[in-house]
N, C-alpha and C. Protein backbone atom coordinates (compact mmCIF):
# COMPACT_ATOMS: atom_id res chain seq x y z
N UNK A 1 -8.23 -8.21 11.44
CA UNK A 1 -8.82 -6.93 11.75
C UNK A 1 -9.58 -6.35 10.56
N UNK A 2 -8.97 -6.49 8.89
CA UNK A 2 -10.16 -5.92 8.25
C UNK A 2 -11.02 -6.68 7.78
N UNK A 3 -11.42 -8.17 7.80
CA UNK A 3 -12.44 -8.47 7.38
C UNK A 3 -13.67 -8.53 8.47
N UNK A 4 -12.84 -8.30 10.22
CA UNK A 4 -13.91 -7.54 11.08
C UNK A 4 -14.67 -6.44 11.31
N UNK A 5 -13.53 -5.93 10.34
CA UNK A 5 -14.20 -4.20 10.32
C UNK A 5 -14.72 -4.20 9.00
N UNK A 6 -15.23 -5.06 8.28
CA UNK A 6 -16.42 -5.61 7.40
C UNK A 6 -15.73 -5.17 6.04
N UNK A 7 -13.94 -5.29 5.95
CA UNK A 7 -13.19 -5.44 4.64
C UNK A 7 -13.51 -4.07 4.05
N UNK A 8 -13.53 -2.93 4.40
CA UNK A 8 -14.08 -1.71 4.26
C UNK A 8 -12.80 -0.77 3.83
N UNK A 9 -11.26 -1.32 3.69
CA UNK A 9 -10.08 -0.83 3.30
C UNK A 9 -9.45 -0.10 4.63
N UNK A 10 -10.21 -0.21 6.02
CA UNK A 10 -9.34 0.15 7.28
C UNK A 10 -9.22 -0.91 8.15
N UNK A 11 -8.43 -0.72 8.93
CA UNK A 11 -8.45 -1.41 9.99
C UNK A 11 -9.22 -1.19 10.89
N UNK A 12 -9.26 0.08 11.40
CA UNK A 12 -9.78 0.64 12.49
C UNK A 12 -11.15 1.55 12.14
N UNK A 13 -12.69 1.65 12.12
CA UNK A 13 -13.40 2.33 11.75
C UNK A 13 -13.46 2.86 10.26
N UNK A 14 -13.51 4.32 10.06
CA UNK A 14 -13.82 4.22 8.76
C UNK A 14 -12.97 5.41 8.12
N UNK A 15 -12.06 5.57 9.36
CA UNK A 15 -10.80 7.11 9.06
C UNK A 15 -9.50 5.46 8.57
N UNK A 16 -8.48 6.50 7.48
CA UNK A 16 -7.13 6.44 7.67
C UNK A 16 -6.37 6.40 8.73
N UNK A 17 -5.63 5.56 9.32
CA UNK A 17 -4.64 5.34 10.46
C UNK A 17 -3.39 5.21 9.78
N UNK A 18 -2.49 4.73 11.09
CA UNK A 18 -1.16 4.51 10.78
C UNK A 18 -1.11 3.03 9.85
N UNK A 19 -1.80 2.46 10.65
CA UNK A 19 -2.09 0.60 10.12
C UNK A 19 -2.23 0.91 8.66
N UNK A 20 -3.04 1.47 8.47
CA UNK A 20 -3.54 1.72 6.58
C UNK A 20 -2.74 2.40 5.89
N UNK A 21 -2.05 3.38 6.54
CA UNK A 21 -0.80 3.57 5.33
C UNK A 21 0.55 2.69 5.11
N UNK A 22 0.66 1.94 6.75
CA UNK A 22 1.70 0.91 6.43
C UNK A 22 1.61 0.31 5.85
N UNK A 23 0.33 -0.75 5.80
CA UNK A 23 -0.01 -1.61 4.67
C UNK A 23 0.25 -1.22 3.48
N UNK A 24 0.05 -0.18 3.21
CA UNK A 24 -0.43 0.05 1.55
C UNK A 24 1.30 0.50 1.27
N UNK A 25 1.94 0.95 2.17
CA UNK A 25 3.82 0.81 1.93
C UNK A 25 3.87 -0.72 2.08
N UNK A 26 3.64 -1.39 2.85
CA UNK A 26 3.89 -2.92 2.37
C UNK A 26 4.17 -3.53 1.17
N UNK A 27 2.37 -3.13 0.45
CA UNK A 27 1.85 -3.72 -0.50
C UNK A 27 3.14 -2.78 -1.74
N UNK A 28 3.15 -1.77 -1.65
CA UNK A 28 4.42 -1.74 -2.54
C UNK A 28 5.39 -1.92 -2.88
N UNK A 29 6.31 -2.22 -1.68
CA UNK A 29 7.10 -2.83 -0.85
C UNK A 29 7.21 -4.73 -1.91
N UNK A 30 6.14 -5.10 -1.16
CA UNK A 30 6.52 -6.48 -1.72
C UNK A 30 6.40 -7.15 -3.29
N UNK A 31 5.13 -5.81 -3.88
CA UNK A 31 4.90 -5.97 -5.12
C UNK A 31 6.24 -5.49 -5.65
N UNK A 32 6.98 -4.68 -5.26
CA UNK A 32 8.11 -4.18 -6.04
C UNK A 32 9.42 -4.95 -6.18
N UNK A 33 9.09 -6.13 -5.51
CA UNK A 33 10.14 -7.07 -5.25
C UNK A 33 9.27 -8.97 -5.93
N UNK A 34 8.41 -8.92 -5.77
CA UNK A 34 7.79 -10.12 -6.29
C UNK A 34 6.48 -9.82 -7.28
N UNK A 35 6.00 -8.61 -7.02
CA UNK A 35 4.79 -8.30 -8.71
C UNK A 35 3.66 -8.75 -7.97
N UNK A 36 2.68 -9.51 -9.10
CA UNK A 36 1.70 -9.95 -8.15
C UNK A 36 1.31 -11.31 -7.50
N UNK A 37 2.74 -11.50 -7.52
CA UNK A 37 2.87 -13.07 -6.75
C UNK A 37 2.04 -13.13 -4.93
N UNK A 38 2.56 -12.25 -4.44
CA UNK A 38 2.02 -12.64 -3.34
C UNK A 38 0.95 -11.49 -2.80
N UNK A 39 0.95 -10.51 -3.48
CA UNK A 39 -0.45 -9.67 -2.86
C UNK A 39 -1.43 -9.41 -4.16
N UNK A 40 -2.59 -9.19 -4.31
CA UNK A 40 -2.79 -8.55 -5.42
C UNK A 40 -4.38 -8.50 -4.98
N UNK A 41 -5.51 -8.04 -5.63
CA UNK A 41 -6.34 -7.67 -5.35
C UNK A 41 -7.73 -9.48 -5.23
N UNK A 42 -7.07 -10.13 -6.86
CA UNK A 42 -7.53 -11.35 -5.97
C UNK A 42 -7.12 -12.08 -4.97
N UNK A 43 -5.79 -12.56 -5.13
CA UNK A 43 -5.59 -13.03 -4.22
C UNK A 43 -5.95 -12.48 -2.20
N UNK A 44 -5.40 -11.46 -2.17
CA UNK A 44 -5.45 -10.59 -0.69
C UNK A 44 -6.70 -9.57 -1.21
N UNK A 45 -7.92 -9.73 -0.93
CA UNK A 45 -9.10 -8.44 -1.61
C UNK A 45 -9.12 -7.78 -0.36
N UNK A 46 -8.79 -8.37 1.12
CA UNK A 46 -9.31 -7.14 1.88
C UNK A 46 -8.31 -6.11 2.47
N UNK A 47 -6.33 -6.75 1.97
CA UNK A 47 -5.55 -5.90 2.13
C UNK A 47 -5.89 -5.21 1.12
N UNK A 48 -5.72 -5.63 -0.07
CA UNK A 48 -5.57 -4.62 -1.62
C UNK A 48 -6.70 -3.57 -1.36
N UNK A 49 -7.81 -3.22 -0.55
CA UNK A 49 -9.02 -2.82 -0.49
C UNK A 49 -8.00 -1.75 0.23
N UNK A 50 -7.17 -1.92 1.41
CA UNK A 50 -6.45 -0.86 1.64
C UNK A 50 -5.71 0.22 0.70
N UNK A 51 -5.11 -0.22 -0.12
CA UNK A 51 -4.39 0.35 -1.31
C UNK A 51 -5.55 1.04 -1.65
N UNK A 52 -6.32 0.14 -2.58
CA UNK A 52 -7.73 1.32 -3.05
C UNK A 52 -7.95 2.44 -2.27
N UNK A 53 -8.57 1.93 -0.75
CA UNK A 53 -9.06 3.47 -0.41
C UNK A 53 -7.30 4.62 -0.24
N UNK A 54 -6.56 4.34 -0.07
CA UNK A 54 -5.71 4.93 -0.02
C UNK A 54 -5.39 6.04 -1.02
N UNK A 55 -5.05 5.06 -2.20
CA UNK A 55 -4.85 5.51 -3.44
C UNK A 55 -6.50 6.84 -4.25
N UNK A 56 -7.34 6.74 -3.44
CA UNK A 56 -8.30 7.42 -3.84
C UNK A 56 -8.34 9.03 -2.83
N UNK A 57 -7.05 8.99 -2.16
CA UNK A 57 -6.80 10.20 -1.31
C UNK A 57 -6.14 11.16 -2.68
N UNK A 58 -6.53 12.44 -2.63
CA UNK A 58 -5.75 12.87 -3.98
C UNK A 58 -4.40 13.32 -3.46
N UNK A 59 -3.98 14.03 -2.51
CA UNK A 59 -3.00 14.09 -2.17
C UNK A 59 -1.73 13.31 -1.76
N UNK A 60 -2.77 12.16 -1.51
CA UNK A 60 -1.54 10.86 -1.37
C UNK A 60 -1.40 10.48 -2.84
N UNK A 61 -2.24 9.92 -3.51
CA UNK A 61 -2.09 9.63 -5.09
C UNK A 61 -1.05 10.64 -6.03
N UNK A 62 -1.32 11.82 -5.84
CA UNK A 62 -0.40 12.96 -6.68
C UNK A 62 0.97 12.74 -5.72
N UNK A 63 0.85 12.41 -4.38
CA UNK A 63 2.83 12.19 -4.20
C UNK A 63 3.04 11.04 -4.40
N UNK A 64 2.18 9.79 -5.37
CA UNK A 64 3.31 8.78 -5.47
C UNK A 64 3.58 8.50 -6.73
N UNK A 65 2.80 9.97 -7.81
CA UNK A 65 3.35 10.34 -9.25
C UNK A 65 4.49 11.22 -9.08
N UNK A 66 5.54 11.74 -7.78
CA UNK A 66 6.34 12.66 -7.40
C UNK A 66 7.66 11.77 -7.88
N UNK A 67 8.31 12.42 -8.66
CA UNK A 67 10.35 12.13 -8.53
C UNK A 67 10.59 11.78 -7.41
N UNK A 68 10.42 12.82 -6.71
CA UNK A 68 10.19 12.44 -5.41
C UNK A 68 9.92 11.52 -4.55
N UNK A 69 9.10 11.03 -4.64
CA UNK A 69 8.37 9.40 -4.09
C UNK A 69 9.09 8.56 -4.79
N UNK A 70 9.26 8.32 -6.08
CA UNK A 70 10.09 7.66 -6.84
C UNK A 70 11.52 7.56 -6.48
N UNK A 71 12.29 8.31 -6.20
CA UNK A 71 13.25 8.23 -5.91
C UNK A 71 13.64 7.76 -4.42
N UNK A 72 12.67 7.71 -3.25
CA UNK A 72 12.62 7.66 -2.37
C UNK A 72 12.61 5.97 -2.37
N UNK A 73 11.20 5.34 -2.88
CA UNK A 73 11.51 4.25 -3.42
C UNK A 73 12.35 3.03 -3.69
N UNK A 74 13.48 3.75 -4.79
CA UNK A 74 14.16 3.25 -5.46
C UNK A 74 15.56 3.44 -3.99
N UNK A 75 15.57 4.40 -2.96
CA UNK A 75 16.09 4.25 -2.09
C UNK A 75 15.96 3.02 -1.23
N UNK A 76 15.57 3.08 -0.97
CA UNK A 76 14.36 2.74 -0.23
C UNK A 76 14.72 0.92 -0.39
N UNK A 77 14.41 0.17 -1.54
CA UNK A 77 14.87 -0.59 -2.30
C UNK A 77 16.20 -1.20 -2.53
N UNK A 78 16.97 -0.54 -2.71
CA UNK A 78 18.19 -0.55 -2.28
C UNK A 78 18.95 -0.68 -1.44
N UNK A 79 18.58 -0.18 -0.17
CA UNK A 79 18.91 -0.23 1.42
C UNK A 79 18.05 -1.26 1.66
N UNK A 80 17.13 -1.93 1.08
CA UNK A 80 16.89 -3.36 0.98
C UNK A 80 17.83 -4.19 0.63
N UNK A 81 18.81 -3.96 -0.39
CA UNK A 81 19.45 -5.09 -1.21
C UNK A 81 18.73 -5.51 -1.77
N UNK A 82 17.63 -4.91 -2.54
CA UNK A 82 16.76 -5.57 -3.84
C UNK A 82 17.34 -4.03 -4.83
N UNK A 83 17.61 -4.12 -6.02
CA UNK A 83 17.96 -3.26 -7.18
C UNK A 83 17.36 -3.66 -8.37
């Protein structure tokens, strides 16, 4: 779906969806458990393109400098069984 929608960092047109913020919890998700073994901007350019536009929302960017988010995280992580 995004290298149909011409790798543009959505899935769907040219708004934020649900799809695009899951991903980009994915992509933290798995980087936080393997680094940049299995996602990273070369390897995956048209998921990581999600992260980018994401990360260029200021309001999303300033809550994932939050204790808050951090701690959520590190929950988060845990109720994984990854520590």
């Amino acid at each position: 779906h995004l290298i149909a929608n011409g790798s543009n960092g959505h899935y769907i047109g040219n708004k934020v969806t649900l799809a695009d913020v899951t991903t980009d919890s994915l992509i933290g998700l798995i980087q936080g458990v393997t680094g940049e073994e299995l996602v990273s901007k070369s390897k995956t350019p048209a998921i990581w393109e999600v992260r980018e536009k994401l990360n260029k929302i200021e309001n999303l960017a300033a809550w994932k400098k939050t204790e808050m988010f951090k701690e959520l995280n590190e929950k988060t992580f845990a109720a994984l069984g990854f520590n």
